[in-house]
PDB file of N, CA and C in Angstrom:
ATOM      1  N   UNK A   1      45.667 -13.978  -6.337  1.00  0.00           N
ATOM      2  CA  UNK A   1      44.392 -13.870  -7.002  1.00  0.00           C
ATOM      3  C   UNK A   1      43.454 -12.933  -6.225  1.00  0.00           C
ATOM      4  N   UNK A   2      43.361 -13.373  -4.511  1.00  0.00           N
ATOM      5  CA  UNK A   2      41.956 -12.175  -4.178  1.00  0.00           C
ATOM      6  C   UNK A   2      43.154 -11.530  -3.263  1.00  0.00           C
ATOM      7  N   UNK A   3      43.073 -10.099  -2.850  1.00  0.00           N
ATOM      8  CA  UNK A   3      43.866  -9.001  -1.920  1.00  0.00           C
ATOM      9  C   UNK A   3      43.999  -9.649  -0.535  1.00  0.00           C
ATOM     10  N   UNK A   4      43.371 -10.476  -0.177  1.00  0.00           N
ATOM     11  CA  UNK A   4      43.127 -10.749   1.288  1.00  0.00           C
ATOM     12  C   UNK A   4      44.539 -11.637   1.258  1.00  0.00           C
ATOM     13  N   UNK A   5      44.913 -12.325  -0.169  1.00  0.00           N
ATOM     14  CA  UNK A   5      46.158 -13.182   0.281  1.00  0.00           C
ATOM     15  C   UNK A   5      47.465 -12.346   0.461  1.00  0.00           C
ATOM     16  N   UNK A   6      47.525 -11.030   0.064  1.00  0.00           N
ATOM     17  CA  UNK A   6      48.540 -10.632   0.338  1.00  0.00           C
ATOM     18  C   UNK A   6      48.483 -10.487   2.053  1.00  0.00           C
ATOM     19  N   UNK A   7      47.322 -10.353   2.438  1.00  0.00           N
ATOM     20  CA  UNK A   7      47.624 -10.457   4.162  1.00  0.00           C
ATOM     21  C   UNK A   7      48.776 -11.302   5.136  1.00  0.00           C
ATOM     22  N   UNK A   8      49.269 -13.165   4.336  1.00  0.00           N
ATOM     23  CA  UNK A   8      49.491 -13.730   4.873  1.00  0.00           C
ATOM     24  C   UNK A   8      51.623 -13.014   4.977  1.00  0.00           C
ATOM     25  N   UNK A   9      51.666 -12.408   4.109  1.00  0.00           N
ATOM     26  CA  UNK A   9      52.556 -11.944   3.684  1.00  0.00           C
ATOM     27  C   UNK A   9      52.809  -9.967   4.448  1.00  0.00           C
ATOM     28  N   UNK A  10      52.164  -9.501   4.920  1.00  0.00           N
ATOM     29  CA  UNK A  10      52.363  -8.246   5.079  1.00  0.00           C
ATOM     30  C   UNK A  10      53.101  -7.694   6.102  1.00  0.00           C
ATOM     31  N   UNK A  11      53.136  -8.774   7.073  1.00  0.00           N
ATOM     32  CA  UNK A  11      53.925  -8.399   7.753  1.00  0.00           C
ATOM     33  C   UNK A  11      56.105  -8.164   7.763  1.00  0.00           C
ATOM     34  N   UNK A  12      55.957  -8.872   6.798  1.00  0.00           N
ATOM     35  CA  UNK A  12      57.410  -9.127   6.556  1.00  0.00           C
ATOM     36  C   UNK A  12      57.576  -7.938   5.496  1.00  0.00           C
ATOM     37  N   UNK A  13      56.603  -7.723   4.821  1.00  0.00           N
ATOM     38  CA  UNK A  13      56.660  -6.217   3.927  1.00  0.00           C
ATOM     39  C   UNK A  13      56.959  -4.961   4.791  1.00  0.00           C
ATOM     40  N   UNK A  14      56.125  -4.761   6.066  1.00  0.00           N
ATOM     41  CA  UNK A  14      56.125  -4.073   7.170  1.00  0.00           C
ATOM     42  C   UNK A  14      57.966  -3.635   7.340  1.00  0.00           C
ATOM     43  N   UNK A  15      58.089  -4.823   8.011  1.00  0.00           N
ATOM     44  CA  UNK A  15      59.545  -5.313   8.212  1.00  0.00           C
ATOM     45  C   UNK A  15      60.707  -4.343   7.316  1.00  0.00           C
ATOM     46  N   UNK A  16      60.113  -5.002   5.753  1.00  0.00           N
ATOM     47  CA  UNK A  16      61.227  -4.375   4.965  1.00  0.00           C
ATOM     48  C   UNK A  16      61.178  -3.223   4.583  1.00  0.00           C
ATOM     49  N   UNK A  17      59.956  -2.670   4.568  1.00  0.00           N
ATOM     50  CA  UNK A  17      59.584  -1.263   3.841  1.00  0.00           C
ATOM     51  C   UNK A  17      60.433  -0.076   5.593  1.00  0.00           C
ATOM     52  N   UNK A  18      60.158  -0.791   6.598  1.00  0.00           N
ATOM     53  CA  UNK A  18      60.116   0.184   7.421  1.00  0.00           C
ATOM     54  C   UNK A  18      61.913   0.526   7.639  1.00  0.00           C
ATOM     55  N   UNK A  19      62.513  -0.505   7.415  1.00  0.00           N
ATOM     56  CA  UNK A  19      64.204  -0.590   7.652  1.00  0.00           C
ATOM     57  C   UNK A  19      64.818   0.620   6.225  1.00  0.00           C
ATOM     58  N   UNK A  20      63.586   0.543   5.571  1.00  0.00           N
ATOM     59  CA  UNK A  20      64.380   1.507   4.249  1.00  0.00           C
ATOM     60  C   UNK A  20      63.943   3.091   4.138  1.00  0.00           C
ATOM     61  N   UNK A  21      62.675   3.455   5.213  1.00  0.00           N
ATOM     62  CA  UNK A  21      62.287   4.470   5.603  1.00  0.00           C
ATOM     63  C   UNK A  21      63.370   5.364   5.974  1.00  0.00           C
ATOM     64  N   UNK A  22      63.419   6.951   5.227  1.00  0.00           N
ATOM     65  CA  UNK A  22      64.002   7.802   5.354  1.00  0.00           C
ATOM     66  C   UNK A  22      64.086   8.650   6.960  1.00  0.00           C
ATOM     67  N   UNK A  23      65.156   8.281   7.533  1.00  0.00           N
ATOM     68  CA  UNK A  23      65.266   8.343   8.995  1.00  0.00           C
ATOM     69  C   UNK A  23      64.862  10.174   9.270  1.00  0.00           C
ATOM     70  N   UNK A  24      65.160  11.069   8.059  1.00  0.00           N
ATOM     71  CA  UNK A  24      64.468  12.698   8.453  1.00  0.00           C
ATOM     72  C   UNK A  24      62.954  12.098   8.445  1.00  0.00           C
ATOM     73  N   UNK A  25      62.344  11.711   7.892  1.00  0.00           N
ATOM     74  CA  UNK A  25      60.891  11.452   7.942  1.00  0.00           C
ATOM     75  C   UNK A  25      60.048  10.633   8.763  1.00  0.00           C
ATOM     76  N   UNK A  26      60.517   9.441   9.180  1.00  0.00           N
ATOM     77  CA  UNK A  26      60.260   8.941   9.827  1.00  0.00           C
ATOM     78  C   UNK A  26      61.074   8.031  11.117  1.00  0.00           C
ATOM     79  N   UNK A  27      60.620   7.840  12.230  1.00  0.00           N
ATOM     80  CA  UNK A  27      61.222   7.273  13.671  1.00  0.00           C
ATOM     81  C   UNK A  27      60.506   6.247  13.616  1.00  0.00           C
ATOM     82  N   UNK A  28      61.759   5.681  14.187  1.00  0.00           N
ATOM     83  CA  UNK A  28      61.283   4.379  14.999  1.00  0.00           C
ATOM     84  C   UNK A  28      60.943   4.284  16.654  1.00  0.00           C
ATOM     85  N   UNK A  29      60.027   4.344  17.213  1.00  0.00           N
ATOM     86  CA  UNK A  29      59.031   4.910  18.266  1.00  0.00           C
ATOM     87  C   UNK A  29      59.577   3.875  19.424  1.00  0.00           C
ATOM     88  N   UNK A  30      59.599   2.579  18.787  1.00  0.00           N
ATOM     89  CA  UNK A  30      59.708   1.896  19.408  1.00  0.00           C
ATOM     90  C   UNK A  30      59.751   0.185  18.706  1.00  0.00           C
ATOM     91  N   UNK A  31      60.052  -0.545  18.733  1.00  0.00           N
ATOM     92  CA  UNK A  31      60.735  -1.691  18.339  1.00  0.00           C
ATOM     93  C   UNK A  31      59.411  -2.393  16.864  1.00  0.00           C
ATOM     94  N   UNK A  32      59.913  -1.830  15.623  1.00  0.00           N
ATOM     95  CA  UNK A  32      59.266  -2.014  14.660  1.00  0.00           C
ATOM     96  C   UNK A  32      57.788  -1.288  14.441  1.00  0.00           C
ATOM     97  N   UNK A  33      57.854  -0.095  14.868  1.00  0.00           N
ATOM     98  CA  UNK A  33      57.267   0.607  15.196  1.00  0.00           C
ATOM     99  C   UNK A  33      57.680   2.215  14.362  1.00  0.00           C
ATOM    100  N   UNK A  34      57.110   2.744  13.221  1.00  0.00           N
ATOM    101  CA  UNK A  34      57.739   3.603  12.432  1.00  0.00           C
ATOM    102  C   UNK A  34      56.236   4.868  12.342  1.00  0.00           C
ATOM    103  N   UNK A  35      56.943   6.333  12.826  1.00  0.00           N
ATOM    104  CA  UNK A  35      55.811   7.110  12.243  1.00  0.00           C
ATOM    105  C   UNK A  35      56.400   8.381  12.051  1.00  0.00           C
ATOM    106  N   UNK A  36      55.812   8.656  10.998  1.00  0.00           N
ATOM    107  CA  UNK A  36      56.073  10.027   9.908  1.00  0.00           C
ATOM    108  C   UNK A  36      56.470  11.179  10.819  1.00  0.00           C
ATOM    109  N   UNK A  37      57.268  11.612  11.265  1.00  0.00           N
ATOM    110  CA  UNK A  37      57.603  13.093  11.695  1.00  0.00           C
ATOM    111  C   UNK A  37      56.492  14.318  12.096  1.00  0.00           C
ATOM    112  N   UNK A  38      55.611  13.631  11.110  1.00  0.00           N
ATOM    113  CA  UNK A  38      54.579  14.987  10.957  1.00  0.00           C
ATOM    114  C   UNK A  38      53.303  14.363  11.465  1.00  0.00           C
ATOM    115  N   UNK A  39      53.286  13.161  11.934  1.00  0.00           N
ATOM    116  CA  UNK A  39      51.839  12.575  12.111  1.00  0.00           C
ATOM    117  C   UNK A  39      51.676  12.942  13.672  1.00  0.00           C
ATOM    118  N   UNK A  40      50.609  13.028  14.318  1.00  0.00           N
ATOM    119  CA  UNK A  40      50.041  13.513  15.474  1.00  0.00           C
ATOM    120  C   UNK A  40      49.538  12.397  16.205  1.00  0.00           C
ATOM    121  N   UNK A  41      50.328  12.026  17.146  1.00  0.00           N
ATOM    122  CA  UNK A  41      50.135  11.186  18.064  1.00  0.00           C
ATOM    123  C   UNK A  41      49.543  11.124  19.445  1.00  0.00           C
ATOM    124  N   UNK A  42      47.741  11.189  19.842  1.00  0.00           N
ATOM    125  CA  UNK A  42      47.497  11.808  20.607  1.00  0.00           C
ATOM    126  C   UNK A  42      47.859  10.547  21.697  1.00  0.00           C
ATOM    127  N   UNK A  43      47.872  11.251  23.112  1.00  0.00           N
ATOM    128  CA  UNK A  43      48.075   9.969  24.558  1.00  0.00           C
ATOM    129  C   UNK A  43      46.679   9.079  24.230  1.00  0.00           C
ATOM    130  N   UNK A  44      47.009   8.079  25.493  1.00  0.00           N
ATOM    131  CA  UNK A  44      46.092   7.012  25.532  1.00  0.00           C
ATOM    132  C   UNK A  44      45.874   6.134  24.066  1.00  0.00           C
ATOM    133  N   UNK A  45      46.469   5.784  23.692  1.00  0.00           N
ATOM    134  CA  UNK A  45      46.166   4.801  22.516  1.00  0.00           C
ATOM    135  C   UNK A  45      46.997   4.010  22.517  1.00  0.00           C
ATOM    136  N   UNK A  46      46.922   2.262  21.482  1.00  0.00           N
ATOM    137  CA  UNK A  46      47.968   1.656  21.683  1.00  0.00           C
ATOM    138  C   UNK A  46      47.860   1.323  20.009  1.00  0.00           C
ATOM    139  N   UNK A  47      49.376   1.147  19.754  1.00  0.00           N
ATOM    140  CA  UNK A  47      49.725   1.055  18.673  1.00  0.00           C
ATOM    141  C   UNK A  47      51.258   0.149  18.815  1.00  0.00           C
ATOM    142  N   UNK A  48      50.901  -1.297  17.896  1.00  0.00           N
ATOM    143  CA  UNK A  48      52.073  -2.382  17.972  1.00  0.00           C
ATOM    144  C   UNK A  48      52.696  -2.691  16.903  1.00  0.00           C
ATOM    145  N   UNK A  49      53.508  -2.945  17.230  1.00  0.00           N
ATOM    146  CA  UNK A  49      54.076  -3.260  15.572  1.00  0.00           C
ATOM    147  C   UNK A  49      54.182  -4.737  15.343  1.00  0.00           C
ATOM    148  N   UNK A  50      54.208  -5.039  13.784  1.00  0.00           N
ATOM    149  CA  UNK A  50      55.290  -3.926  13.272  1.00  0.00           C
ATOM    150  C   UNK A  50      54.183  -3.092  12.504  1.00  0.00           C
ATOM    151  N   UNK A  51      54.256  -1.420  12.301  1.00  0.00           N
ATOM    152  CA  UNK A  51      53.288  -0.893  11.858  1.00  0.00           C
ATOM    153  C   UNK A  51      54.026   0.467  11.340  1.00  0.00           C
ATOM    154  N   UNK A  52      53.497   0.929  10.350  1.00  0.00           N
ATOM    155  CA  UNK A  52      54.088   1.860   9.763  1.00  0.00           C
ATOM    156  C   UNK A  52      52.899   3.216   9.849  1.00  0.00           C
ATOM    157  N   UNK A  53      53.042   4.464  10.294  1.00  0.00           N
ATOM    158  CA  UNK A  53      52.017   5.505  10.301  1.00  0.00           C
ATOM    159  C   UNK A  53      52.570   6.495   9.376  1.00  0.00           C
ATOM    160  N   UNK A  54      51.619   7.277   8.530  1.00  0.00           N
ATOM    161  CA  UNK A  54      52.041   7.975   7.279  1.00  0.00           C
ATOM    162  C   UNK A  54      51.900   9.366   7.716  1.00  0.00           C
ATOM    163  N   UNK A  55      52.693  10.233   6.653  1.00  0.00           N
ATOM    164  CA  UNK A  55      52.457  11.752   6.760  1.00  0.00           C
ATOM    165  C   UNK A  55      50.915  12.442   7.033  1.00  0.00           C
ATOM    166  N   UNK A  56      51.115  13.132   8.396  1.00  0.00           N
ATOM    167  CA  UNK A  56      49.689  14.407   8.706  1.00  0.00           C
ATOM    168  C   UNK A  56      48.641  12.977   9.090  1.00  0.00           C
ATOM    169  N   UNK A  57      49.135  11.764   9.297  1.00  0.00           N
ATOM    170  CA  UNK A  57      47.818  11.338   9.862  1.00  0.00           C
ATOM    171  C   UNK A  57      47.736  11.426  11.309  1.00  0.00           C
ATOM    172  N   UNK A  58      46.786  11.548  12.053  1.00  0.00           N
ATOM    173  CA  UNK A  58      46.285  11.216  13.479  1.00  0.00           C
ATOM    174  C   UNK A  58      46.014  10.004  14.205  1.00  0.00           C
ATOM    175  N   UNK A  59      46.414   9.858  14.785  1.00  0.00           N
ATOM    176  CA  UNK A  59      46.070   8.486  15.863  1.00  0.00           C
ATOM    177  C   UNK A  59      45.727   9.606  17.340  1.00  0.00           C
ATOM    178  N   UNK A  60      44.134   9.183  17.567  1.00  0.00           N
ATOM    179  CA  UNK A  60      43.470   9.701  18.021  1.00  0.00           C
ATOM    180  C   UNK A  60      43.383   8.771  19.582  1.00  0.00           C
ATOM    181  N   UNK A  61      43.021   9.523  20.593  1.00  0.00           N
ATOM    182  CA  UNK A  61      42.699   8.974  21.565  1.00  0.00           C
ATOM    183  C   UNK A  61      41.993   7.765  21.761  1.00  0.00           C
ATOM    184  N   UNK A  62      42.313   6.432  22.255  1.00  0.00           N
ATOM    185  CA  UNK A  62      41.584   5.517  22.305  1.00  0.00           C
ATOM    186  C   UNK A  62      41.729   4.591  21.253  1.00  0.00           C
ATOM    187  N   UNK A  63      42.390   4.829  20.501  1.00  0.00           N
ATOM    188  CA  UNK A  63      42.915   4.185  19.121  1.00  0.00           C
ATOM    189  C   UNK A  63      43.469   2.903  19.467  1.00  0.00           C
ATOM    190  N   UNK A  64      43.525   2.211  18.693  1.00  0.00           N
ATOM    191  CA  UNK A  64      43.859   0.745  18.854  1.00  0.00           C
ATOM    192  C   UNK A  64      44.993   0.115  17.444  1.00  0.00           C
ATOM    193  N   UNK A  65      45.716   0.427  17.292  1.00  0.00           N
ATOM    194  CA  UNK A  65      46.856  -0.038  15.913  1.00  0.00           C
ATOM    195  C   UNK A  65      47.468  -1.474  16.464  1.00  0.00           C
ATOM    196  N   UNK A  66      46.899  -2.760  15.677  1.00  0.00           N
ATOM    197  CA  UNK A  66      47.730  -3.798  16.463  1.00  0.00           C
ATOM    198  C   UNK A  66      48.844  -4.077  15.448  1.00  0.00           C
ATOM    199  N   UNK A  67      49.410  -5.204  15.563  1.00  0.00           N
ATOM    200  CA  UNK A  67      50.293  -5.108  14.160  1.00  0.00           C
ATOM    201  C   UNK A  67      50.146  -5.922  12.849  1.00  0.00           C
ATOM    202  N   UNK A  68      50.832  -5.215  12.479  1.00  0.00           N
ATOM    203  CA  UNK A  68      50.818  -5.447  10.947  1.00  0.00           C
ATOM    204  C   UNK A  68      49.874  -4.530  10.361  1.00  0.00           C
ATOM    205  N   UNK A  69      49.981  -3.330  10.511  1.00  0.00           N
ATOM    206  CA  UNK A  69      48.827  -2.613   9.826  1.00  0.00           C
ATOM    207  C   UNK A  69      50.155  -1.119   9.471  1.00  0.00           C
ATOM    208  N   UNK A  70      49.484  -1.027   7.990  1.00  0.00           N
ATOM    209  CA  UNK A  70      50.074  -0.132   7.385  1.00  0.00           C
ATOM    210  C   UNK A  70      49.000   0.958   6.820  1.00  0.00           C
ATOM    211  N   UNK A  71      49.029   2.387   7.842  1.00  0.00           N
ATOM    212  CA  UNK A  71      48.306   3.369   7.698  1.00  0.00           C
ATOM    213  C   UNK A  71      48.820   4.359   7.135  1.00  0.00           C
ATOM    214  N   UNK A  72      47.959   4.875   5.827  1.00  0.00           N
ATOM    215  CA  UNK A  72      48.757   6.081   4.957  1.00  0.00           C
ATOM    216  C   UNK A  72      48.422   7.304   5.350  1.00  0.00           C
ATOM    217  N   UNK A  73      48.967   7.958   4.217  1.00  0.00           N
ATOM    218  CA  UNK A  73      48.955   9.326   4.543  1.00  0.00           C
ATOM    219  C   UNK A  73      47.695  10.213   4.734  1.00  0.00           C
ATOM    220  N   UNK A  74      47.612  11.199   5.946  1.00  0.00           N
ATOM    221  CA  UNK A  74      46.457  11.853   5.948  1.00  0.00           C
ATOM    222  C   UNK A  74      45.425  11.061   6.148  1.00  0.00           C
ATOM    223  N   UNK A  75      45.556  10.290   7.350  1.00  0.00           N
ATOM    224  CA  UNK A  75      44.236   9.468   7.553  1.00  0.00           C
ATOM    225  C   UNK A  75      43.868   9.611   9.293  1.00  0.00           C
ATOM    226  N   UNK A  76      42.873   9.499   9.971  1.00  0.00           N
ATOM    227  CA  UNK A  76      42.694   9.318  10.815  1.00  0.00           C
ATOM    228  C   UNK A  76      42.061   8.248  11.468  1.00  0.00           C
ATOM    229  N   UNK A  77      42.810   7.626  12.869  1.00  0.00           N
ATOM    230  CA  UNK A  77      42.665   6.579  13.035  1.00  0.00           C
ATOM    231  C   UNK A  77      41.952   6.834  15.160  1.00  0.00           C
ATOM    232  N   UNK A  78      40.848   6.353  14.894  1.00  0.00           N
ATOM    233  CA  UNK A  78      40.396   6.162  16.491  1.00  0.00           C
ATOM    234  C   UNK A  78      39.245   7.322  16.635  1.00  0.00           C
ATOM    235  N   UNK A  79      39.130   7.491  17.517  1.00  0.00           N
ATOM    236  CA  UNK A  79      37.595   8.281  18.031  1.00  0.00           C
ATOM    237  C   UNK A  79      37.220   9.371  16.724  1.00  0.00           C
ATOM    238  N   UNK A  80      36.555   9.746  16.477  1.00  0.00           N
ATOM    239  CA  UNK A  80      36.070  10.826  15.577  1.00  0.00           C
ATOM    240  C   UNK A  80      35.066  11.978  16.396  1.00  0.00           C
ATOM    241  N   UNK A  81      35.641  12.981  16.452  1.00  0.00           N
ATOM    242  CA  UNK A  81      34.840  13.859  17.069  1.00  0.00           C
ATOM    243  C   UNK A  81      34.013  14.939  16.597  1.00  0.00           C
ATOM    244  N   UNK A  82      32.587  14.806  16.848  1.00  0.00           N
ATOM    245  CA  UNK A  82      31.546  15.628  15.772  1.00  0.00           C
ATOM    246  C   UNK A  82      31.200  17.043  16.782  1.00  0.00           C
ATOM    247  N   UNK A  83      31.209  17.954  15.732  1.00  0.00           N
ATOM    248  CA  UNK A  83      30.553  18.819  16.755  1.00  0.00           C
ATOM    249  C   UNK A  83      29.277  19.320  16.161  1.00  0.00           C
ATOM    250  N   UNK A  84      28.109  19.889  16.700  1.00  0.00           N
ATOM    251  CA  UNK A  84      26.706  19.563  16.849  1.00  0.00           C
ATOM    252  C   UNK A  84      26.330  21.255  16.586  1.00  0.00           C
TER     253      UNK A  84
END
């Protein structure tokens, strides 16, 4: 009925969606841990799984991905840097 209940459930989606991920496109980084080929992974950040990262997105310095979080495509995640 409200979106928030699919939360109790997402992680096992995580799980299954990531085992069927097309191995040219995406790696497994590290133990349930899946990101797009093309996404930009800067140092210093932590990111846990189980978590899936999508095409051309950024995980930015200082970033924080705990698990169960499924980030799409072309998104950026962590510091935002403005210039003036």
């Amino acid at each position: 009925v409200y979106p928030w209940e699919a939360l109790a459930e997402i992680k096992e989606l995580i799980l299954e969606l990531g085992a069927q991920l097309p191995k040219n496109e995406f790696e497994e980084v590290s133990e349930h841990v899946w990101l797009a080929r093309d996404a930009i992974i800067y140092p210093n950040n932590y990111i846990a799984g189980p978590c899936i990262i999508g095409h051309e997105t950024e995980v930015r310095p200082g970033a924080f991905v705990r698990g169960s979080a499924l980030v799409g495509d072309k998104c950026v995640v962590g510091t935002v840097f403005l210039a003036i």
